[in-house]
Protein backbone atom coordinates (compact mmCIF):
# COMPACT_ATOMS: atom_id res chain seq x y z
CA UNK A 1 0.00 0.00 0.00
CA UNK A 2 1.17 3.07 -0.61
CA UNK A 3 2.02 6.19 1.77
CA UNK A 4 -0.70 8.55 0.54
CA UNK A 5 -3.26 5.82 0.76
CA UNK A 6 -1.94 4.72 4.23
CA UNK A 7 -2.29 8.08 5.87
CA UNK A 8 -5.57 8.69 3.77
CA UNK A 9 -7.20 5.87 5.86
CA UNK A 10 -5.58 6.96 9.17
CA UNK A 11 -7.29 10.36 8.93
CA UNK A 12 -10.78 9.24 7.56
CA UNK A 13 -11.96 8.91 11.35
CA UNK A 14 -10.82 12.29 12.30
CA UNK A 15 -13.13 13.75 9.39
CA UNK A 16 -16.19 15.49 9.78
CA UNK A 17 -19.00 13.49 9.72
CA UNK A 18 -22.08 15.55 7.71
CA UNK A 19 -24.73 16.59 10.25
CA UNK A 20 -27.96 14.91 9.78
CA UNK A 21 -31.05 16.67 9.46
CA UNK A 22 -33.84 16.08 11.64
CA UNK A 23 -37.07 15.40 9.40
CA UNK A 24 -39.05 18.79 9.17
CA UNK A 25 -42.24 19.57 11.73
CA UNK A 26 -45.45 19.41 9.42
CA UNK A 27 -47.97 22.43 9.92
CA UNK A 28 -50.50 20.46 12.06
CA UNK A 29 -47.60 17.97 13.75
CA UNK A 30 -47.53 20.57 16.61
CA UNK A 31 -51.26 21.09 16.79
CA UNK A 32 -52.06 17.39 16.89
CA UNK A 33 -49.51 16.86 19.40
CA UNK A 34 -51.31 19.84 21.68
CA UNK A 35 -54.98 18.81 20.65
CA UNK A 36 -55.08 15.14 19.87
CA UNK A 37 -51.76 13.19 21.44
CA UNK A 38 -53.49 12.86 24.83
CA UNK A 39 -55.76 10.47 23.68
CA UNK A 40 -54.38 9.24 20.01
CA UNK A 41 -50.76 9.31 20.90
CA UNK A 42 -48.05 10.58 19.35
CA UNK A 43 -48.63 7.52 16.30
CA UNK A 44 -52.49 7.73 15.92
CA UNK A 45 -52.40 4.61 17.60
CA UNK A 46 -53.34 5.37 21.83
CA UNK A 47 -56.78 4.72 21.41
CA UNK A 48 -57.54 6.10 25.20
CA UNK A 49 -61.16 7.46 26.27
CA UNK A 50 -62.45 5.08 23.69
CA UNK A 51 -60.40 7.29 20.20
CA UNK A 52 -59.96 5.45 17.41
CA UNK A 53 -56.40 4.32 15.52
CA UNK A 54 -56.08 6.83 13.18
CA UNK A 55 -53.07 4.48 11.19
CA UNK A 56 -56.52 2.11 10.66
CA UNK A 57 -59.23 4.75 9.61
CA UNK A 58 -61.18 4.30 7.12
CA UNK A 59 -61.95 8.55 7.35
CA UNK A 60 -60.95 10.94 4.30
CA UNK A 61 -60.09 14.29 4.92
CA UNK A 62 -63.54 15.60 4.30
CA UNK A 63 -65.23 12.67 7.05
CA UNK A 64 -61.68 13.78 9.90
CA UNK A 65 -62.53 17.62 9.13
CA UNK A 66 -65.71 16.97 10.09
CA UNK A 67 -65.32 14.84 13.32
CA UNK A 68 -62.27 17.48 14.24
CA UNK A 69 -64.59 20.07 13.83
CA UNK A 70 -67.51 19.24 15.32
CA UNK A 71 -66.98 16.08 17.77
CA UNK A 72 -68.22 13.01 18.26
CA UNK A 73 -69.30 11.25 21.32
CA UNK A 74 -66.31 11.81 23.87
CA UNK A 75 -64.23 13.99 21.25
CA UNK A 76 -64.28 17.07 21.80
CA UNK A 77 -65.37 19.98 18.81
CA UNK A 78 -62.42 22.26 17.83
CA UNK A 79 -64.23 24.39 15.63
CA UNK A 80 -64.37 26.60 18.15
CA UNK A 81 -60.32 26.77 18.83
CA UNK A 82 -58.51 26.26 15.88
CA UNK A 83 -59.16 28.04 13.06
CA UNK A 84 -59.80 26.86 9.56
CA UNK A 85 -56.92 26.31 8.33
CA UNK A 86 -55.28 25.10 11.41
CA UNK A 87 -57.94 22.45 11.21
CA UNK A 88 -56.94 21.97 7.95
CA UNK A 89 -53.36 21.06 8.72
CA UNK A 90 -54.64 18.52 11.91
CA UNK A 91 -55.97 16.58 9.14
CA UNK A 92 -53.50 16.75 6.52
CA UNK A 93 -50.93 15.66 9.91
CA UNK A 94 -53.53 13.03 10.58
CA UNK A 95 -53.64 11.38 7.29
CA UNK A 96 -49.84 10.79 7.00
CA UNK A 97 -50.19 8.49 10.39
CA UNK A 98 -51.42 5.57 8.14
């Protein structure tokens, strides 16, 4: 083996390593994780006070705009506290859990 090669792969350790990127924070990530986490957990998949596993719903955005925005049985209407579009993005967050 030659020297340049030799000393080439002695100093490849001591090389920066390029900083991975953490995956970017969708528009309704955050507002599911405030409003909906508690009982669907972090992975749509809690299912506490009786909420359904969002990875297995059968729900299209129209159907999970209109159960976000006006409740059903113990969950809660958020028409009232998030705006339209915030709403909007909840579902759009909600649909990338399958």
């Amino acid at each position: 083996m030659n020297l340049r090669l030799t000393a080439l792969l002695l100093l490849l350790p001591l090389l920066p390593r390029p900083v991975r990127a953490k995956p970017p924070v969708l528009a309704g990530q955050l507002l599911f994780q405030k409003n909906c986490a508690r009982c669907h957990g972090a992975n749509g998949k809690l299912g506490l006070n009786g909420a359904h596993d969002l990875t297995k719903s059968n729900l299209n955005a129209f159907g999970r705009t209109y159960l976000v925005t006006k409740g059903l049985g113990k969950m809660p209407a958020f028409g009232k506290t998030l705006t339209p579009a915030q709403v909007q993005q909840v579902v759009a967050y909600s649909l990338t859990l399958r």
